[in-house]
N, C-alpha and C. Protein backbone atom coordinates (compact mmCIF):
# COMPACT_ATOMS: atom_id res chain seq x y z
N UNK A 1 -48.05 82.94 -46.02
CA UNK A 1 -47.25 83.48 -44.93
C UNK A 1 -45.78 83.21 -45.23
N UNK A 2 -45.09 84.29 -45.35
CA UNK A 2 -43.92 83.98 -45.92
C UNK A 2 -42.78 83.82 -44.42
N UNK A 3 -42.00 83.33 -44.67
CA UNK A 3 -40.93 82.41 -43.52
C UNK A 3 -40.00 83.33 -42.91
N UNK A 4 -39.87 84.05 -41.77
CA UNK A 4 -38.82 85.04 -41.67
C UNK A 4 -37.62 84.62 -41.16
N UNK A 5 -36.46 85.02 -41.50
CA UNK A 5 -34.93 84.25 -41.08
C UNK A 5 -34.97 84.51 -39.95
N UNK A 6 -35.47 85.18 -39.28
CA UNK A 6 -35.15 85.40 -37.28
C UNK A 6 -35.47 84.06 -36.89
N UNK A 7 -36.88 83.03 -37.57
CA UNK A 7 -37.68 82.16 -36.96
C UNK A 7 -37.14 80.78 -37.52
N UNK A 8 -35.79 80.88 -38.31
CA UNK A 8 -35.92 79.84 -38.96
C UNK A 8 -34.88 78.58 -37.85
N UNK A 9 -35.30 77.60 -38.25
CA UNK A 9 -35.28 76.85 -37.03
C UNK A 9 -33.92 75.79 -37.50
N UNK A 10 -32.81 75.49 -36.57
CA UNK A 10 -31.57 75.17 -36.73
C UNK A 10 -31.80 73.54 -37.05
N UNK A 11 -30.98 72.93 -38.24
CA UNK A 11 -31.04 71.79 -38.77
C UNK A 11 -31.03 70.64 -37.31
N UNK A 12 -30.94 69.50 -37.67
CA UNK A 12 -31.18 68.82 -36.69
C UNK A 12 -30.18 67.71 -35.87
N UNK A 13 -28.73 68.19 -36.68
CA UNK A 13 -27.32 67.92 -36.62
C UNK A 13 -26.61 69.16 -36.50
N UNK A 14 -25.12 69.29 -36.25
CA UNK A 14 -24.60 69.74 -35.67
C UNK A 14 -24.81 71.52 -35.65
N UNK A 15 -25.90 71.77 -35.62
CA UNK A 15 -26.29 73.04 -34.91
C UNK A 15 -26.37 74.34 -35.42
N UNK A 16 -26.02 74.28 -37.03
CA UNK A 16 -26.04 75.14 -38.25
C UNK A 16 -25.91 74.72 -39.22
N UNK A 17 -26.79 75.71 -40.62
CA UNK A 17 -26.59 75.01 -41.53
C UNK A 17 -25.25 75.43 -42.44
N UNK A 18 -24.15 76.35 -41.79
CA UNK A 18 -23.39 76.29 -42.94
C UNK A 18 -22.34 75.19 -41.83
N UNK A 19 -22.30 74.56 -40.47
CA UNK A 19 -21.97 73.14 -40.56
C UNK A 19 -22.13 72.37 -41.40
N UNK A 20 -23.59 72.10 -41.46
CA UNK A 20 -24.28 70.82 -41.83
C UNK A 20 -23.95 70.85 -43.79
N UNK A 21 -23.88 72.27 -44.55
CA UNK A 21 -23.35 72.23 -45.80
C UNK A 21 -21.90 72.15 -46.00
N UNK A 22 -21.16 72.32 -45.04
CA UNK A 22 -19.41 71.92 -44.98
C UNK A 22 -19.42 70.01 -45.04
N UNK A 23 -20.58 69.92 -43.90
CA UNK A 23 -19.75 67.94 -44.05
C UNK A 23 -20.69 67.41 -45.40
N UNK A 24 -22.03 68.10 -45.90
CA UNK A 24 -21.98 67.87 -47.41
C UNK A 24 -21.00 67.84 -48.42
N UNK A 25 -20.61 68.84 -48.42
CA UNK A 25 -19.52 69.43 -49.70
C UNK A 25 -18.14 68.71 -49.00
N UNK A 26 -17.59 68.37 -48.01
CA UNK A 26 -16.99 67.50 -47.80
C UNK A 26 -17.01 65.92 -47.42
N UNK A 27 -18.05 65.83 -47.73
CA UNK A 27 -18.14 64.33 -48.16
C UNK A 27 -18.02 64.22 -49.40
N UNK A 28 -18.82 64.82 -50.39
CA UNK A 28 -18.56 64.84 -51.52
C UNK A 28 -17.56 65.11 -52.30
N UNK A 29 -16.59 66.02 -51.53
CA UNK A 29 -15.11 65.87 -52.08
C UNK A 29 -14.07 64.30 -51.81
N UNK A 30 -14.92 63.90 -50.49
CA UNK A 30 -14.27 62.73 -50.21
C UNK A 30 -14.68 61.25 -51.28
N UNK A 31 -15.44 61.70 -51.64
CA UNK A 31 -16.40 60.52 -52.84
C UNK A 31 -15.39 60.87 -54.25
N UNK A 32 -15.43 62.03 -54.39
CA UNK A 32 -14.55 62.31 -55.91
C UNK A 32 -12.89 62.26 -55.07
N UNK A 33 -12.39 62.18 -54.87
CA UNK A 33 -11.33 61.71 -54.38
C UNK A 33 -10.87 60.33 -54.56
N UNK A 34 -11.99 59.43 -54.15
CA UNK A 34 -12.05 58.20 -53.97
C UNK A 34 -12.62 57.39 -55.05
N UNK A 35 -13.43 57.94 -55.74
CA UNK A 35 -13.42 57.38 -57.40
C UNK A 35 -12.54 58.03 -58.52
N UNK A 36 -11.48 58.92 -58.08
CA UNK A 36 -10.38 59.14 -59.06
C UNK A 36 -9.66 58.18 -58.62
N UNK A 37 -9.37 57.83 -57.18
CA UNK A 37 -8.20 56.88 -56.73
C UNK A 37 -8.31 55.73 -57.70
N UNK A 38 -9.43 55.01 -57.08
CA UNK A 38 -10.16 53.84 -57.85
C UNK A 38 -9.88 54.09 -59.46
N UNK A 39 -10.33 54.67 -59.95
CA UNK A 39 -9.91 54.99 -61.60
C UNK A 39 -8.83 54.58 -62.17
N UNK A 40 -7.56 55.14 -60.58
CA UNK A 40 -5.91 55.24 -61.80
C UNK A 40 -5.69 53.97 -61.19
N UNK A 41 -6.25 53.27 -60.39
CA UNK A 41 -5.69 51.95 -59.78
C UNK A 41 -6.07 50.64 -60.61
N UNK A 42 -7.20 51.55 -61.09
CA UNK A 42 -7.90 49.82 -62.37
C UNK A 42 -7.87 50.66 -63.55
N UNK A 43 -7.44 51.30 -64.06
CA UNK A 43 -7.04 51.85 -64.97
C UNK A 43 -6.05 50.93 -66.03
């Protein structure tokens, strides 16, 4: 039985998933941000 997008059912945080893939991909910019910092500081 294949899954139809009308039925598909909203993540379980903030209420969509191209929310919920924005604070992914922005966390993860916040992680590479923060291990370049780290890098040039003990560098």
């Amino acid at each position: 039985m294949a899954a139809d997008s009308s039925q598909e059912e909203a993540p379980p945080i903030l209420g969509s998933w191209n929310n919920l893939y924005a604070l992914v991909l922005g966390s993860l910019a916040v992680t590479v941000a923060l291990l370049y910092a780290l890098s040039k500081v003990y560098s």
